[in-house]
Protein backbone atom coordinates (compact mmCIF):
# COMPACT_ATOMS: atom_id res chain seq x y z
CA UNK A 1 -39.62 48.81 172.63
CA UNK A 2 -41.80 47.04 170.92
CA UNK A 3 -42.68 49.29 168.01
CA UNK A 4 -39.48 47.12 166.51
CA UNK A 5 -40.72 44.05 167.11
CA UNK A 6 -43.91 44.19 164.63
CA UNK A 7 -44.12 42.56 161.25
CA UNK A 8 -44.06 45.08 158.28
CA UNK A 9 -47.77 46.11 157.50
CA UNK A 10 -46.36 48.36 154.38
CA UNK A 11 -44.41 47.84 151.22
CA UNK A 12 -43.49 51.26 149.24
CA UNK A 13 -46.49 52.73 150.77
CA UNK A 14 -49.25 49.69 149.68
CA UNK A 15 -50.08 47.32 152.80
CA UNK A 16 -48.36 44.13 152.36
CA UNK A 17 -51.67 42.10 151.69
CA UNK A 18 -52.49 44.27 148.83
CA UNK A 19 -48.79 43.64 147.45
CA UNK A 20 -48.69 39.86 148.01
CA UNK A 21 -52.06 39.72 146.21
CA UNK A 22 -50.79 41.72 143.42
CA UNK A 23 -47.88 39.50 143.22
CA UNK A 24 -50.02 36.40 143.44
CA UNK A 25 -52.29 37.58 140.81
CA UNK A 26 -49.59 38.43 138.53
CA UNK A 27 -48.07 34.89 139.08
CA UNK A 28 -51.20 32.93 138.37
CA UNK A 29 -51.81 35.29 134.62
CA UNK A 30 -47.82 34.67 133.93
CA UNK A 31 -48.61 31.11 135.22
CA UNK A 32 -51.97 31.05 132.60
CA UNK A 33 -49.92 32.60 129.97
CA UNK A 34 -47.34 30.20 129.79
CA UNK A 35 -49.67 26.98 129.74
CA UNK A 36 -51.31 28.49 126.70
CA UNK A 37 -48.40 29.38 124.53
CA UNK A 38 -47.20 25.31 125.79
CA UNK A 39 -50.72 24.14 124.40
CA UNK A 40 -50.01 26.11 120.95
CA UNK A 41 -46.94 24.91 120.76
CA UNK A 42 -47.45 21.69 121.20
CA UNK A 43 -50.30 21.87 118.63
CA UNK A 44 -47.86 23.06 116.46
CA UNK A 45 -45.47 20.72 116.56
CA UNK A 46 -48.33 18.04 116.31
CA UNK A 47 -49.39 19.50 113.32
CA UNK A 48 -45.81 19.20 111.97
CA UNK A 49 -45.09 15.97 112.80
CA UNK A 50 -48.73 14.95 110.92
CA UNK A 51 -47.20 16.57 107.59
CA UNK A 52 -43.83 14.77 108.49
CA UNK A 53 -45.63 11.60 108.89
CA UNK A 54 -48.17 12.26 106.05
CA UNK A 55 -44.50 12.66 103.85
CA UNK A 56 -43.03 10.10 105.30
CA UNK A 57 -45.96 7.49 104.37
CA UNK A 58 -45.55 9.03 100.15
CA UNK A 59 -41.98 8.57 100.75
CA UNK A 60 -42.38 4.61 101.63
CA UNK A 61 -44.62 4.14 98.39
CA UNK A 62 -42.26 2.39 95.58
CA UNK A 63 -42.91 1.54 91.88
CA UNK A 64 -41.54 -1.25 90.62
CA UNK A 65 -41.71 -1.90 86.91
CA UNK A 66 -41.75 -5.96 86.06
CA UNK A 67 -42.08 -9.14 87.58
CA UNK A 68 -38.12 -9.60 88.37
CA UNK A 69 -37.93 -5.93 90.30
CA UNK A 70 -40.78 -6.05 91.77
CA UNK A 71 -39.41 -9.25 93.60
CA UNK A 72 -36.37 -8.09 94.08
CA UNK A 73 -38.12 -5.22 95.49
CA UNK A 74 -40.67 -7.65 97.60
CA UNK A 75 -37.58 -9.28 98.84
CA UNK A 76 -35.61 -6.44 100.09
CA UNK A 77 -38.95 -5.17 101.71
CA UNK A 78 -39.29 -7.95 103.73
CA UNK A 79 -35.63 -7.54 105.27
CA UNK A 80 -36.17 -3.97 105.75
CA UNK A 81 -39.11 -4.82 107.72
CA UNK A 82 -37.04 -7.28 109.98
CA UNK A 83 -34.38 -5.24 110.30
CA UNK A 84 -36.35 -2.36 111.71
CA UNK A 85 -39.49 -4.34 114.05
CA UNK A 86 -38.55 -5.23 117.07
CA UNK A 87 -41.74 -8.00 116.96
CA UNK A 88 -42.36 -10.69 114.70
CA UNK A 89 -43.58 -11.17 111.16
CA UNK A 90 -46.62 -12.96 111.13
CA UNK A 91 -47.80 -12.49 107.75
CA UNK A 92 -45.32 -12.54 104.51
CA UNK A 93 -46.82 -13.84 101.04
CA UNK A 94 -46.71 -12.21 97.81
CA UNK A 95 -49.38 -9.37 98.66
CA UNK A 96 -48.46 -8.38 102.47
CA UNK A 97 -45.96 -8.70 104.93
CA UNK A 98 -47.53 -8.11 108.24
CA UNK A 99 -45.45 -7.79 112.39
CA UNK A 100 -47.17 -9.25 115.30
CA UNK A 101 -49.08 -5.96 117.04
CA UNK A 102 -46.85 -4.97 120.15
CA UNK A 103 -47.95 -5.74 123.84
CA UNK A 104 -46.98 -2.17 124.92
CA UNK A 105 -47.60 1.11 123.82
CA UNK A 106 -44.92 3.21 122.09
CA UNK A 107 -43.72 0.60 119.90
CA UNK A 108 -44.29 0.54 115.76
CA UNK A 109 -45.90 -2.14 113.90
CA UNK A 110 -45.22 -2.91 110.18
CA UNK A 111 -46.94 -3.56 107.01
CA UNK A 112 -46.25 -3.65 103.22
CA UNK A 113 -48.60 -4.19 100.80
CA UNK A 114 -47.59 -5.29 96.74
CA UNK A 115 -50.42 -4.34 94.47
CA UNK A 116 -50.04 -4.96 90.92
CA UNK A 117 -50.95 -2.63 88.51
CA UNK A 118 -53.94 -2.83 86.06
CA UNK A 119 -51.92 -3.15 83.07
CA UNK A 120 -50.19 -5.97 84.38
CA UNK A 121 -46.55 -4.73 84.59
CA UNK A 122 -45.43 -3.86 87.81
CA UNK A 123 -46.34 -3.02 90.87
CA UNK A 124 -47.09 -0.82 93.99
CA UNK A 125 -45.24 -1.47 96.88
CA UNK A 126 -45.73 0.49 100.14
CA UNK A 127 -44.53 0.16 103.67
CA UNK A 128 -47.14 1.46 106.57
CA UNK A 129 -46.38 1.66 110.44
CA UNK A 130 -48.53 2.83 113.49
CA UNK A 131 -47.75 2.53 117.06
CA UNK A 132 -50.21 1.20 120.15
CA UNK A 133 -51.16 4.97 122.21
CA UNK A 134 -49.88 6.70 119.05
CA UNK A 135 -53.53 8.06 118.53
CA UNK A 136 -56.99 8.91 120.44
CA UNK A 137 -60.22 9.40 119.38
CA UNK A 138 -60.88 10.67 115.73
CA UNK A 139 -57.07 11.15 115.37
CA UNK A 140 -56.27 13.23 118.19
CA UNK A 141 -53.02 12.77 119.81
CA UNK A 142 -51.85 10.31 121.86
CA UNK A 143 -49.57 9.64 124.77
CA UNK A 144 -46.52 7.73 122.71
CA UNK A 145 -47.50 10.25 119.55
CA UNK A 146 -43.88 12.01 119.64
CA UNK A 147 -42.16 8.72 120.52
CA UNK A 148 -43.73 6.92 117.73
CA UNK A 149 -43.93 9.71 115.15
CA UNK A 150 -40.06 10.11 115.13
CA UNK A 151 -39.55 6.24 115.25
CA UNK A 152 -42.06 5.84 111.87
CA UNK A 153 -40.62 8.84 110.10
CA UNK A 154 -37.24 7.49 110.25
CA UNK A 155 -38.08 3.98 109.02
CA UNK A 156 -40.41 5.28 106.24
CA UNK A 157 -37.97 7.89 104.92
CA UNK A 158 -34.94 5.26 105.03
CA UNK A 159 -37.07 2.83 102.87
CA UNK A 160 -36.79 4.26 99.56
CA UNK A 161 -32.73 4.68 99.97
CA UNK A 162 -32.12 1.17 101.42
CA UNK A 163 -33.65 -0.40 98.31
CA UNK A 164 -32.09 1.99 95.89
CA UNK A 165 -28.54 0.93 97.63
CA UNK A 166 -29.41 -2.78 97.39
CA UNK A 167 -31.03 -3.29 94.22
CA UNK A 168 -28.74 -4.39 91.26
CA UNK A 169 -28.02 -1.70 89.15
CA UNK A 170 -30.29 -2.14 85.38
């Protein structure tokens, strides 16, 4: 009577310590597996969103050719950068246009330089953004990276086509 009251001891002829072992070993390398292939993904897609960014930046770098573009271009720079900062300017004279630094992380801030070039005709104009927790130590990433990286790309790579559509045609 009370042979059927025990607890199984054996599993397909292995005790059933040896097969929850197995099983918990198995889940712990599947487990160990899995985090790494995460990691290198995620290192990856890190690496991607650098080049992205690092395009991004060359994308937001515009060449104006005399005194009346490049103000026209100075102009429309300065909206753009309103339109697309959710903080302040602080700073906006003829060689930067500067937002107030965010009080949270996560959030872009905005700067365009003008730099004239050495002949005299013309100028440089180029529009930078970083985010608060966008970064760590010696560039690593940081918590907002993703967040941030996707809001800067988008802003950078518009920049060039807003002023094309809103420049008068010469």
């Amino acid at each position: 009577m009370h042979r059927y009251n025990r607890r199984p001891t054996w599993i397909f002829g292995v005790s059933l310590v040896k097969t929850l072992t197995a099983l918990a070993l198995a889940s712990i390398f599947l487990a160990a597996c899995s985090s790494v292939e995460k990691e290198q993904q995620k290192e990856r897609t890190f690496l991607l969103s650098q080049q992205s960014l690092d395009t991004a930046q060359r994308n937001a770098t515009i060449a104006c050719r005399d005194a009346a573009q490049c103000d026209a271009v100075w102009t429309l720079t300065k909206t753009y950068v309103e339109q697309n900062s959710k903080e302040r300017l602080t700073r906006a004279d003829a060689a930067a246009i500067e937002t107030e630094v965010p009080s949270g992380s996560g959030k872009p801030v905005f700067s365009a330089t003008r730099v004239a070039n050495s002949n005299g005709n013309g100028a440089t104009v180029s529009l930078f953004a970083q985010c608060k927790g966008m970064f760590e130590d010696e560039r690593a990433r940081g918590s907002d990276f993703d967040d941030c990286a996707n809001k800067i790309i988008s802003v950078q790579n518009g920049f060039a086509p807003y002023l094309r559509a809103h420049l008068p045609a010469q």
